[in-house]
N, C-alpha and C. Protein backbone atom coordinates (compact mmCIF):
# COMPACT_ATOMS: atom_id res chain seq x y z
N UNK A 1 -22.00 -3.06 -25.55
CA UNK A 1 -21.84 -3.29 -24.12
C UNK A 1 -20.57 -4.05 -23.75
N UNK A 2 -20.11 -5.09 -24.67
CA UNK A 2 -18.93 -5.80 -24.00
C UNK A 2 -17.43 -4.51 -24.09
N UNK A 3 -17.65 -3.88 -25.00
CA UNK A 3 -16.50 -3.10 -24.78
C UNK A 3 -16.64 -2.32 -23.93
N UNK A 4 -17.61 -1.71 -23.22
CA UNK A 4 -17.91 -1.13 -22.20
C UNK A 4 -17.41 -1.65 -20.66
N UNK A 5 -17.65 -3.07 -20.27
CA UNK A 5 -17.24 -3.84 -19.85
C UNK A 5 -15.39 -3.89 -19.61
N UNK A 6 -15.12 -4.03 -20.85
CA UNK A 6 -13.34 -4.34 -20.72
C UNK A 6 -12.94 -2.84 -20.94
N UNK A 7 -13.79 -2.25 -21.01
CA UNK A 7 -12.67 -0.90 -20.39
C UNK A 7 -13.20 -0.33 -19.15
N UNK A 8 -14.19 -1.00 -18.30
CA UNK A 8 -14.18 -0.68 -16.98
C UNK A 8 -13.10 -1.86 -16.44
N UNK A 9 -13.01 -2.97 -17.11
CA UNK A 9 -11.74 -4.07 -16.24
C UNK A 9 -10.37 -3.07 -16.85
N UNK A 10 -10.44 -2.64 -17.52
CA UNK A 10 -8.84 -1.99 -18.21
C UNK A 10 -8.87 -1.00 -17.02
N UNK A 11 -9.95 0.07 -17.11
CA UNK A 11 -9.75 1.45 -15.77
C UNK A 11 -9.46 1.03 -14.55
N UNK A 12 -10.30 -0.33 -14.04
CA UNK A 12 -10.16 -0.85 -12.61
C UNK A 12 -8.69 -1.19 -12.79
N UNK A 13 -7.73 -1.76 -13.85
CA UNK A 13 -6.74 -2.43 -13.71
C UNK A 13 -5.56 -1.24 -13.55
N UNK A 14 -5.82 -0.51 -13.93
CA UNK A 14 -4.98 0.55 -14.37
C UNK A 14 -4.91 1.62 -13.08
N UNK A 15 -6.08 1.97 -12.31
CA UNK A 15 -6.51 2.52 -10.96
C UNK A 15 -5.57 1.18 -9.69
N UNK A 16 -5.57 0.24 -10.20
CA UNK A 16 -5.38 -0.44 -9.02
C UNK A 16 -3.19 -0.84 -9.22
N UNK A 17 -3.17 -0.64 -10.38
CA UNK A 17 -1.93 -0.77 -10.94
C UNK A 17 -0.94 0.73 -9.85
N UNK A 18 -1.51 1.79 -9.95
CA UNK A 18 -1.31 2.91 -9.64
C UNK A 18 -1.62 2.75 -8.01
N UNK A 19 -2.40 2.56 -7.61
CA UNK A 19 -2.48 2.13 -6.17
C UNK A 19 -1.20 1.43 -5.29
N UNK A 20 -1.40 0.13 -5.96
CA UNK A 20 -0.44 -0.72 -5.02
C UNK A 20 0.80 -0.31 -5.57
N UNK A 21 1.28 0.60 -6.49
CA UNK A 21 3.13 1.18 -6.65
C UNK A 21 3.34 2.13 -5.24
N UNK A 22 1.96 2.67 -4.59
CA UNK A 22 2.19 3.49 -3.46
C UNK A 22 2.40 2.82 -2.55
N UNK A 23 3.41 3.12 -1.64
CA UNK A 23 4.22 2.74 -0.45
C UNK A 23 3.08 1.94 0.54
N UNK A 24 2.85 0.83 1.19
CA UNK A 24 1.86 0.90 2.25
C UNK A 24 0.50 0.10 1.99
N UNK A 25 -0.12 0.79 0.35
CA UNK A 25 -1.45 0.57 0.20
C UNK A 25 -1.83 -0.65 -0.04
N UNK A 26 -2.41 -1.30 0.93
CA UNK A 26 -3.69 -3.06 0.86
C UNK A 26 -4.71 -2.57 0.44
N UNK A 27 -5.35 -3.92 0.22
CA UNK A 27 -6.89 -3.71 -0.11
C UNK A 27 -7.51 -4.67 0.45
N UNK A 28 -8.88 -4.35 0.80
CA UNK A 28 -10.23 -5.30 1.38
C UNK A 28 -11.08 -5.30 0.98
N UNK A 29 -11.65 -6.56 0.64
CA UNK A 29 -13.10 -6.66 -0.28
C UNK A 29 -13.90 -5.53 1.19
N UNK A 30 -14.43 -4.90 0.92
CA UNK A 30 -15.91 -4.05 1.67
C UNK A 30 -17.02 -3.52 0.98
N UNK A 31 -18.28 -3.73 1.94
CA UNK A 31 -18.85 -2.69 1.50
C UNK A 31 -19.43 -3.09 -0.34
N UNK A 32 -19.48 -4.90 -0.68
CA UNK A 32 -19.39 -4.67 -2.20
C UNK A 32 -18.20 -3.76 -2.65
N UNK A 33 -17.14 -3.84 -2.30
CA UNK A 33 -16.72 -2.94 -3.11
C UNK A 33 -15.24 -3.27 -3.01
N UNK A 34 -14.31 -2.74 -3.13
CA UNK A 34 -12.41 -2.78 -2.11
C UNK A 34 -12.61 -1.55 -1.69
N UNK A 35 -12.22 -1.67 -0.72
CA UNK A 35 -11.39 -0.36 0.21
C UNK A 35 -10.19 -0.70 0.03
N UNK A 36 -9.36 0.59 -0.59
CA UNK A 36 -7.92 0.65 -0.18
C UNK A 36 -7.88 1.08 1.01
N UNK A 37 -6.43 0.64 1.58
CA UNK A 37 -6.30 1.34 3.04
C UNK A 37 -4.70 1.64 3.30
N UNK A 38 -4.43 2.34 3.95
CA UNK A 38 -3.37 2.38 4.70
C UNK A 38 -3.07 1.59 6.23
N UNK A 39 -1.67 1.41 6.55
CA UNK A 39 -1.81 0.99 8.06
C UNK A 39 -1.96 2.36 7.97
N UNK A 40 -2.09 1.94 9.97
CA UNK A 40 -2.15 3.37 11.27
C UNK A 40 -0.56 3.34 11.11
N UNK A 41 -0.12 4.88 11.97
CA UNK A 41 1.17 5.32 11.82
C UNK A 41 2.01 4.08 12.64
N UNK A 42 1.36 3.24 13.39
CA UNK A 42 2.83 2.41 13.75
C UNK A 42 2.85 0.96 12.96
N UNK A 43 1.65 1.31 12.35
CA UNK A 43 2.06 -0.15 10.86
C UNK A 43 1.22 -1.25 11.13
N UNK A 44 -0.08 -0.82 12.09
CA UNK A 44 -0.78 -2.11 12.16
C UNK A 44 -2.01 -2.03 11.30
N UNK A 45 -2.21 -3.16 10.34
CA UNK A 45 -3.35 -3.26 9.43
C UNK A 45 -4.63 -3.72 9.92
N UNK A 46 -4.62 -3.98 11.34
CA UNK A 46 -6.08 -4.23 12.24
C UNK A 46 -6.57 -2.92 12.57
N UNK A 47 -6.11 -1.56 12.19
CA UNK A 47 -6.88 -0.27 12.63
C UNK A 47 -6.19 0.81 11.75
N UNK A 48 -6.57 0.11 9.93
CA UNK A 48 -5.92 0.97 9.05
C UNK A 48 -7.19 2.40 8.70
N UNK A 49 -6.49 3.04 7.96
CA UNK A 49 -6.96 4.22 7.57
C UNK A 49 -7.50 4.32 6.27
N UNK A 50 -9.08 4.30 5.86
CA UNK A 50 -9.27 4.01 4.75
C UNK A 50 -8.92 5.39 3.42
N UNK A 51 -8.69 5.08 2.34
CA UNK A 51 -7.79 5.90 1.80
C UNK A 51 -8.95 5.56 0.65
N UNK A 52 -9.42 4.64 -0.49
CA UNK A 52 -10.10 5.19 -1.48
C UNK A 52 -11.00 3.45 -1.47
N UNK A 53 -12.18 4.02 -1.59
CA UNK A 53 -13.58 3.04 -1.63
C UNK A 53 -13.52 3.02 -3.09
N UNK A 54 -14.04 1.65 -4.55
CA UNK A 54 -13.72 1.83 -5.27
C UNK A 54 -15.04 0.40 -5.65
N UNK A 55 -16.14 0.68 -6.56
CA UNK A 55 -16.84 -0.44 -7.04
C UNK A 55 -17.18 -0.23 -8.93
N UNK A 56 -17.45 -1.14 -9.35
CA UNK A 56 -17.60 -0.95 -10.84
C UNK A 56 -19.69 -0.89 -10.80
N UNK A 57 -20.21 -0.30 -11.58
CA UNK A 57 -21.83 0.06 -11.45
C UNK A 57 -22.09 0.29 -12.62
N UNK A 58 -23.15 0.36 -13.36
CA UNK A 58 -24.00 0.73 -14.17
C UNK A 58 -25.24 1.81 -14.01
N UNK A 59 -25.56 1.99 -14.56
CA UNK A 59 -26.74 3.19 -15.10
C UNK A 59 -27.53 3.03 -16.13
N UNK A 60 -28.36 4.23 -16.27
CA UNK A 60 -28.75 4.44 -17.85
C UNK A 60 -27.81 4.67 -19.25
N UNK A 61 -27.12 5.48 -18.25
CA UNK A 61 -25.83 5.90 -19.37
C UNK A 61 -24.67 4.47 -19.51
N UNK A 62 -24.89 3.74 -18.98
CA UNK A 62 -24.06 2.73 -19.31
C UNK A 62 -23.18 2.37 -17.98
N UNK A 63 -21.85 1.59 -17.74
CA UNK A 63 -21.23 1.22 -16.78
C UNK A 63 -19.54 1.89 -16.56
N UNK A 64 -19.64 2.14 -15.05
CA UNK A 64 -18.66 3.13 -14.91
C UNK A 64 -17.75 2.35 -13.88
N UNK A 65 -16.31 3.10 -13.65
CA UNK A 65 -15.66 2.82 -12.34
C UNK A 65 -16.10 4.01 -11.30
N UNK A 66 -16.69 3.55 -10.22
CA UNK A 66 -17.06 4.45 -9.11
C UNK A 66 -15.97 4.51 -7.95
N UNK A 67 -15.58 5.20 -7.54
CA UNK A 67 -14.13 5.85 -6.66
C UNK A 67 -14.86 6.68 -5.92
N UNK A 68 -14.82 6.55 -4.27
CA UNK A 68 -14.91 7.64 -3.18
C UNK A 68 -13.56 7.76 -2.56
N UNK A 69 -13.06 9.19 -2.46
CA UNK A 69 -11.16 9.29 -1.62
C UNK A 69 -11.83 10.77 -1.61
N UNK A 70 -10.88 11.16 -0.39
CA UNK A 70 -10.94 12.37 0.51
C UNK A 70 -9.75 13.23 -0.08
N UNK A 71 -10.28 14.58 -0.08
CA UNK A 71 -9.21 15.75 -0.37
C UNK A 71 -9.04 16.42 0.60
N UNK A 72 -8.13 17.15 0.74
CA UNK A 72 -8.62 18.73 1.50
C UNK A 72 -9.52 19.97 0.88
N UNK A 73 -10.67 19.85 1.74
CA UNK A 73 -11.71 20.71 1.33
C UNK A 73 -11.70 21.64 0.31
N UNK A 74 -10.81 22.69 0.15
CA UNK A 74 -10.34 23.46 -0.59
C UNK A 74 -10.27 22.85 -2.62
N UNK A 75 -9.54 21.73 -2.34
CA UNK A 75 -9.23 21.26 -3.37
C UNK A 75 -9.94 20.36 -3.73
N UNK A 76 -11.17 19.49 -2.64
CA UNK A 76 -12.19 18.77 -3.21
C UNK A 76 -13.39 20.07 -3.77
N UNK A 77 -13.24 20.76 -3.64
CA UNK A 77 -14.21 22.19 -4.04
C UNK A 77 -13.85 22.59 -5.63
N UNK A 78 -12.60 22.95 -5.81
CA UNK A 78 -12.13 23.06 -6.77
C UNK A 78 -12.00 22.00 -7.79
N UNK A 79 -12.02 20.60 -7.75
CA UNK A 79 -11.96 19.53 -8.60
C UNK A 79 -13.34 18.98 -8.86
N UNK A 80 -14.67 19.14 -7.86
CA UNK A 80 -15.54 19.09 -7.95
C UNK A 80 -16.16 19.57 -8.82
N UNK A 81 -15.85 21.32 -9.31
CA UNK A 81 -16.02 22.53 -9.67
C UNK A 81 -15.64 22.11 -11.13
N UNK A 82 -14.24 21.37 -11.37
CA UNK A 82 -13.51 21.57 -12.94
C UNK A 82 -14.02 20.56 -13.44
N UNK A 83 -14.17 18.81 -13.27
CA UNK A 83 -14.62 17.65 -13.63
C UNK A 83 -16.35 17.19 -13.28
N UNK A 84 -17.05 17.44 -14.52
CA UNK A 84 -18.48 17.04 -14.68
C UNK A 84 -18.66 15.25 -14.12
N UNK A 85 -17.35 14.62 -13.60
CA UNK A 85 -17.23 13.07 -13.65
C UNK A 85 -17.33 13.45 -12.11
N UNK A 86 -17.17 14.01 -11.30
CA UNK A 86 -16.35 14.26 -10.14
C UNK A 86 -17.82 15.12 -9.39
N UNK A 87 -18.31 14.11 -8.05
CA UNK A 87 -19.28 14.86 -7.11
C UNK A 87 -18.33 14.78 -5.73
N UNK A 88 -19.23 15.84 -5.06
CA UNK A 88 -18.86 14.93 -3.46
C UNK A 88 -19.92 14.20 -3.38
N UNK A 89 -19.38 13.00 -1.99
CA UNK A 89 -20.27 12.22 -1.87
C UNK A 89 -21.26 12.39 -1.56
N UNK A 90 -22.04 11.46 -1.49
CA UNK A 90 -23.63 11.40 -0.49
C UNK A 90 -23.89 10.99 0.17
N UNK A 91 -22.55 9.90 1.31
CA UNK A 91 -22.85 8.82 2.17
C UNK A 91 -22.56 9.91 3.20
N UNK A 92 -23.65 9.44 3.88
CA UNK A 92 -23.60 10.49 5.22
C UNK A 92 -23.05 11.64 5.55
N UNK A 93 -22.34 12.12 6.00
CA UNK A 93 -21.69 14.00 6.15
C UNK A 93 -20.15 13.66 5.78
N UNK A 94 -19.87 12.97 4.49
CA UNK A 94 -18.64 12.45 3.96
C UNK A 94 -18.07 13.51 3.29
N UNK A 95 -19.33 14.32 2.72
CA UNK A 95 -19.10 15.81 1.67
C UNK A 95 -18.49 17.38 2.32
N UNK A 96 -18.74 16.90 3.95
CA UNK A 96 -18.55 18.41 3.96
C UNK A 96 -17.00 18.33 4.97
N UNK A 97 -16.50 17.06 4.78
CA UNK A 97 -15.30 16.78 5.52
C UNK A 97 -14.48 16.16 4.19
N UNK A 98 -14.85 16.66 2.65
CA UNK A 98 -14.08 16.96 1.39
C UNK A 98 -14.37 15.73 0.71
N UNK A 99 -14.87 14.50 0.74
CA UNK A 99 -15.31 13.22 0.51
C UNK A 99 -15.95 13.80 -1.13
N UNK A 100 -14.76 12.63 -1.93
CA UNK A 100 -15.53 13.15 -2.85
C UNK A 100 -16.15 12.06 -3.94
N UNK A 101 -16.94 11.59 -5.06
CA UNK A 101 -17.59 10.08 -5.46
C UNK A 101 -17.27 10.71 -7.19
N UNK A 102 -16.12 9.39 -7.57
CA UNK A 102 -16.06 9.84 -9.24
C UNK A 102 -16.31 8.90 -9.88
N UNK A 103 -17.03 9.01 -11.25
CA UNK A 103 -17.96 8.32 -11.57
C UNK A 103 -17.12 8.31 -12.87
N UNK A 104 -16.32 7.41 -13.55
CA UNK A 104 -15.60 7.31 -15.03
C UNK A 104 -15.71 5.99 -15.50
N UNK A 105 -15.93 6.58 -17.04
CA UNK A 105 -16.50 5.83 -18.03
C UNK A 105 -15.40 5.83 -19.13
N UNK A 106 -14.43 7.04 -19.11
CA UNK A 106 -13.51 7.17 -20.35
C UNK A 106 -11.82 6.68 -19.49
N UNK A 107 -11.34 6.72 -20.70
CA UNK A 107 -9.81 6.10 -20.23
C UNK A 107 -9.02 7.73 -19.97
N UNK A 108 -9.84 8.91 -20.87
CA UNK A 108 -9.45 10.21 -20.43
C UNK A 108 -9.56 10.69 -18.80
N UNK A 109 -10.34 10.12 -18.61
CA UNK A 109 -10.74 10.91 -17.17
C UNK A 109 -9.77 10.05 -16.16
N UNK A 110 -9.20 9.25 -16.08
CA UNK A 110 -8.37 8.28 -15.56
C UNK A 110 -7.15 9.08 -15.17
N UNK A 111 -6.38 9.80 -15.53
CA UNK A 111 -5.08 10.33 -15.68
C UNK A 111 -5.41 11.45 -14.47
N UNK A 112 -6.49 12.14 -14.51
CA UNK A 112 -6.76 13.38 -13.32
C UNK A 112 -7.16 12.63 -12.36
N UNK A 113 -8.05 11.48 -12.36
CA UNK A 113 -8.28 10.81 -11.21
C UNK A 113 -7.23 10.44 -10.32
N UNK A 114 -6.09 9.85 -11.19
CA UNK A 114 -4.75 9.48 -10.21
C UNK A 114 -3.91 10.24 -9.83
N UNK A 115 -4.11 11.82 -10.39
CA UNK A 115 -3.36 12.76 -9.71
C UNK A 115 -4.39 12.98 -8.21
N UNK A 116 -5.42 13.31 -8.84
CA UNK A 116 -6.31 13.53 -7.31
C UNK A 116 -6.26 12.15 -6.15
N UNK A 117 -6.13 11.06 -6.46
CA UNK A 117 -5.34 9.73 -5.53
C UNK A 117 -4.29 10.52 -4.96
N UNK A 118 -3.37 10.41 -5.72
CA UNK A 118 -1.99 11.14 -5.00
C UNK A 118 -2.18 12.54 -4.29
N UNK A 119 -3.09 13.04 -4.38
CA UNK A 119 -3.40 14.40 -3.53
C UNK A 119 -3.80 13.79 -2.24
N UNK A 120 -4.91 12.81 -2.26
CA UNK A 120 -5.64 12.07 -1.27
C UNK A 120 -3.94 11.32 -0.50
N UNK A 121 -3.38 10.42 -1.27
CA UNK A 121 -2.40 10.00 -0.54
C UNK A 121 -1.30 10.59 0.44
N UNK A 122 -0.90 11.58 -0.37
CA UNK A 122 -0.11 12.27 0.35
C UNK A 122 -0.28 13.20 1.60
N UNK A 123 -1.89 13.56 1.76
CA UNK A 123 -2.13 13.88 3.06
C UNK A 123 -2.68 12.98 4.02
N UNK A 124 -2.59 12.24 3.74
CA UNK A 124 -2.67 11.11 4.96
C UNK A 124 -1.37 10.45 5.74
N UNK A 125 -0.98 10.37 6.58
CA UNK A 125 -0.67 9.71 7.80
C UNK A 125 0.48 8.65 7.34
N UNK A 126 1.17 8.46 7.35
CA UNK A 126 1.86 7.20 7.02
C UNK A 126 2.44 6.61 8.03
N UNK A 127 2.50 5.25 7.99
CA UNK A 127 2.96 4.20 8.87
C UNK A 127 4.78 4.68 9.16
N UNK A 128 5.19 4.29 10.53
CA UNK A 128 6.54 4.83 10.54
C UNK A 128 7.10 3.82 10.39
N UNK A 129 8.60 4.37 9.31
CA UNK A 129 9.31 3.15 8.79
C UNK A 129 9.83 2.43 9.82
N UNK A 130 9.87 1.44 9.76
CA UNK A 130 10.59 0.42 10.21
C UNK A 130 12.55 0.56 9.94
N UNK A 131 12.92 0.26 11.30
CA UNK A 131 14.08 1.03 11.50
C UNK A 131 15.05 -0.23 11.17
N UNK A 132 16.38 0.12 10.64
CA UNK A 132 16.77 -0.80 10.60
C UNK A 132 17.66 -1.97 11.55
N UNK A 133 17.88 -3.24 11.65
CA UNK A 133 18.34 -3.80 12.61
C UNK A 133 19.88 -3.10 13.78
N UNK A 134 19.91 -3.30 14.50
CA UNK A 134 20.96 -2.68 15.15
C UNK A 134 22.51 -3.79 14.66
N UNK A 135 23.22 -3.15 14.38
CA UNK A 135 24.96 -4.37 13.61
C UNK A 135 25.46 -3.99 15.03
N UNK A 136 26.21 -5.21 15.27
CA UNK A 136 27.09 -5.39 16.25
C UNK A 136 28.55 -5.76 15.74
N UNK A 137 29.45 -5.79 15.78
CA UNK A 137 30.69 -5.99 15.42
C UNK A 137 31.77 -6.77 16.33
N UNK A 138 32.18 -7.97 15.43
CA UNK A 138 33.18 -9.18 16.01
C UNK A 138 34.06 -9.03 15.59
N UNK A 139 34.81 -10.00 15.83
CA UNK A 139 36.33 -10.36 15.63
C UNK A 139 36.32 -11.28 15.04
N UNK A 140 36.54 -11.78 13.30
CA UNK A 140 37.06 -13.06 13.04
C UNK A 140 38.08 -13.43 12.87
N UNK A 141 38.12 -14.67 12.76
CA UNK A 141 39.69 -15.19 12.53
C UNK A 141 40.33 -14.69 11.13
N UNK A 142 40.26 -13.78 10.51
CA UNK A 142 40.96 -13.43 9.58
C UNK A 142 41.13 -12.06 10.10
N UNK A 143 42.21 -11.25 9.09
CA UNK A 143 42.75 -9.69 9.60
C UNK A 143 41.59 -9.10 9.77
N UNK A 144 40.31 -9.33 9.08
CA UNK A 144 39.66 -8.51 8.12
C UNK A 144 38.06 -8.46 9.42
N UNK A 145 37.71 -7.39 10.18
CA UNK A 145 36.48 -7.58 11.17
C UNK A 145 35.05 -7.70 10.12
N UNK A 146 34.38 -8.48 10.12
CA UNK A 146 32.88 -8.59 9.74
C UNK A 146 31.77 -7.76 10.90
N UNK A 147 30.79 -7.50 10.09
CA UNK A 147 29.68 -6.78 10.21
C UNK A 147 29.05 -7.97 10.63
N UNK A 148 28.17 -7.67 12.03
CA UNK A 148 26.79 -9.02 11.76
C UNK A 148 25.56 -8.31 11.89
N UNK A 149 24.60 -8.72 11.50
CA UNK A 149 23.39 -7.79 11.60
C UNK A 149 22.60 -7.96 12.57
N UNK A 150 23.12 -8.90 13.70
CA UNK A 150 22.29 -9.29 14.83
C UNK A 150 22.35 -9.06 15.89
N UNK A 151 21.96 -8.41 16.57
CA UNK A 151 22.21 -7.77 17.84
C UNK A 151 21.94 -8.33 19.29
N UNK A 152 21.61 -9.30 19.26
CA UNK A 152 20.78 -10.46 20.06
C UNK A 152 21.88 -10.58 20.35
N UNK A 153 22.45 -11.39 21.94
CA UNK A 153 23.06 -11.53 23.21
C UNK A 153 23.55 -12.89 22.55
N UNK A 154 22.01 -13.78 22.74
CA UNK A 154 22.30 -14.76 22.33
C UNK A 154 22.72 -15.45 20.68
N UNK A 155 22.25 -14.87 20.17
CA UNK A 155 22.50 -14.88 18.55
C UNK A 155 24.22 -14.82 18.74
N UNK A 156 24.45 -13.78 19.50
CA UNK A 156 26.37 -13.62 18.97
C UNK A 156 27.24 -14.88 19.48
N UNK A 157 26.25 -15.28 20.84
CA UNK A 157 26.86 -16.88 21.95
C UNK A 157 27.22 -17.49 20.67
N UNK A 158 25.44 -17.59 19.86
CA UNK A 158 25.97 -18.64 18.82
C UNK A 158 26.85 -18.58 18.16
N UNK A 159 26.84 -17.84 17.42
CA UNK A 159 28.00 -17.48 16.31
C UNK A 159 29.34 -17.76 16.73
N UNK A 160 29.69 -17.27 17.63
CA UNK A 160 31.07 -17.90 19.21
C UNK A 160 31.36 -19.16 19.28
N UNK A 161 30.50 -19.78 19.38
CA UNK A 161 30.22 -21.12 19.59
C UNK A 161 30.44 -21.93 17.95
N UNK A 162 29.70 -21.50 17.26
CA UNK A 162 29.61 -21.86 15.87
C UNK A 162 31.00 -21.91 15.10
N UNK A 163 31.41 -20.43 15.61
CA UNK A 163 32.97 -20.61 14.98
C UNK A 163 34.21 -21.19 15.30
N UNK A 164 33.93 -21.71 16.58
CA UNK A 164 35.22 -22.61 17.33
C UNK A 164 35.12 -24.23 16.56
N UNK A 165 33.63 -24.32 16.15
CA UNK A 165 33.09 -25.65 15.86
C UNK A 165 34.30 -26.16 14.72
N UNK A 166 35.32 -27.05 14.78
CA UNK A 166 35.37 -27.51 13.32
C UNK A 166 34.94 -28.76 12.88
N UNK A 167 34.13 -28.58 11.77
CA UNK A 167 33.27 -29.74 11.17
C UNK A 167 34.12 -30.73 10.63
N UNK A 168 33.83 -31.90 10.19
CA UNK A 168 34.61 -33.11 9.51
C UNK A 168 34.13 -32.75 8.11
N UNK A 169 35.22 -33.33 7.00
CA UNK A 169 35.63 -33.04 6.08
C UNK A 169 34.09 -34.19 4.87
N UNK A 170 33.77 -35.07 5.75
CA UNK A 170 32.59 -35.91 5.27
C UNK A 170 31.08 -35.51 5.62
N UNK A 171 30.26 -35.48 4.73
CA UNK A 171 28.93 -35.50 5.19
C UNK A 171 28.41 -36.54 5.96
N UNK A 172 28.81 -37.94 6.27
CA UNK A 172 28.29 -38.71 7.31
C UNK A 172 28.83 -38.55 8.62
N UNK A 173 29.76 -38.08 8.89
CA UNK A 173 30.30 -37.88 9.53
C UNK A 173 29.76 -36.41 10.71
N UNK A 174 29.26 -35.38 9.88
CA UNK A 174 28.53 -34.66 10.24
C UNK A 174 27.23 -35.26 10.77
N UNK A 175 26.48 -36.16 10.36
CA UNK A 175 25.63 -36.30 10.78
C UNK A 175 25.67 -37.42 12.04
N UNK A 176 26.42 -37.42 12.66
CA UNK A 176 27.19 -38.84 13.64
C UNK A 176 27.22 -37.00 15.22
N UNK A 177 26.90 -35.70 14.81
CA UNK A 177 27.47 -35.06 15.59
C UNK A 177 26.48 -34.69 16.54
């Protein structure tokens, strides 16, 4: 039994290793269990999109990692069909909208599971990137014009202001200002 044990912490580690390298994906204790999630498409994690339900369980046959994540129908049919590890679910009408519940015990069955993640991932929704700051462009006192990355009205006052400043050559002196 204890090795049974550390290779459901090795599968959970290894499932969750593979998770968070994907762009986006948190997790929340739920449900007994984590939900991975995605944000919603404009990036807020107060009304994310759940992406794969995931608890460790036992049986007769011994103790497994349990995984529920959504396919497209087609291909939760077909993976259902090829992997004896692999049902759809049973939580409410989760099965016939491709919901599917995998039940692994071996470090073999692990490798198809995370391709079928990445099937699940990639048809879902993704948060829109975040754009980058708008550069505004000054004049410094050398030949040479600098880039600033701040686009703020007031941000540039400062900088204006900042660069006329000349400081004293002492640190007490600075602090006298």
């Amino acid at each position: 039994m204890p090795k049974q044990s550390s290779t459901n912490g090795q599968l959970l580690e290894k499932m969750e290793t593979f998770l968070f390298s994907l762009p986006h994906v948190f997790a929340t204790i739920q449900w007994g269990g984590k939900a991975y999630k995605l944000p919603d498409t404009k990036g807020n994690k107060s009304k994310p999109k759940l992406f794969i339900f995931s608890t460790l369980g036992s049986d007769d046959d011994g103790s497994y990692l349990h995984a529920e994540f959504k396919l497209p129908l087609q291909q939760a049919n077909d993976a259902v069909e090829k992997y004896d590890w692999l049902n759809f679910s049973t939580f409410g009408n989760w099965a016939k909208n491709g919901w599917c519940s995998a039940k692994i015990r071996k470090t073999a069955h692990l490798k198809p599971l995370l391709a079928l993640f990445k099937i699940t991932y990639e048809n879902l929704p993704k948060p829109a990137e975040t754009s980058e700051p708008k550069t505004a462009k000054r004049p410094s006192n050398s030949k040479n014009k600098q880039q600033q990355t701040t686009s703020s009205p007031i941000a540039r006052k400062i900088d204006r202001v900042m660069d006329q400043i000349t400081l004293p050559p002492d640190d007490e002196a600075f602090d006298r200002l």
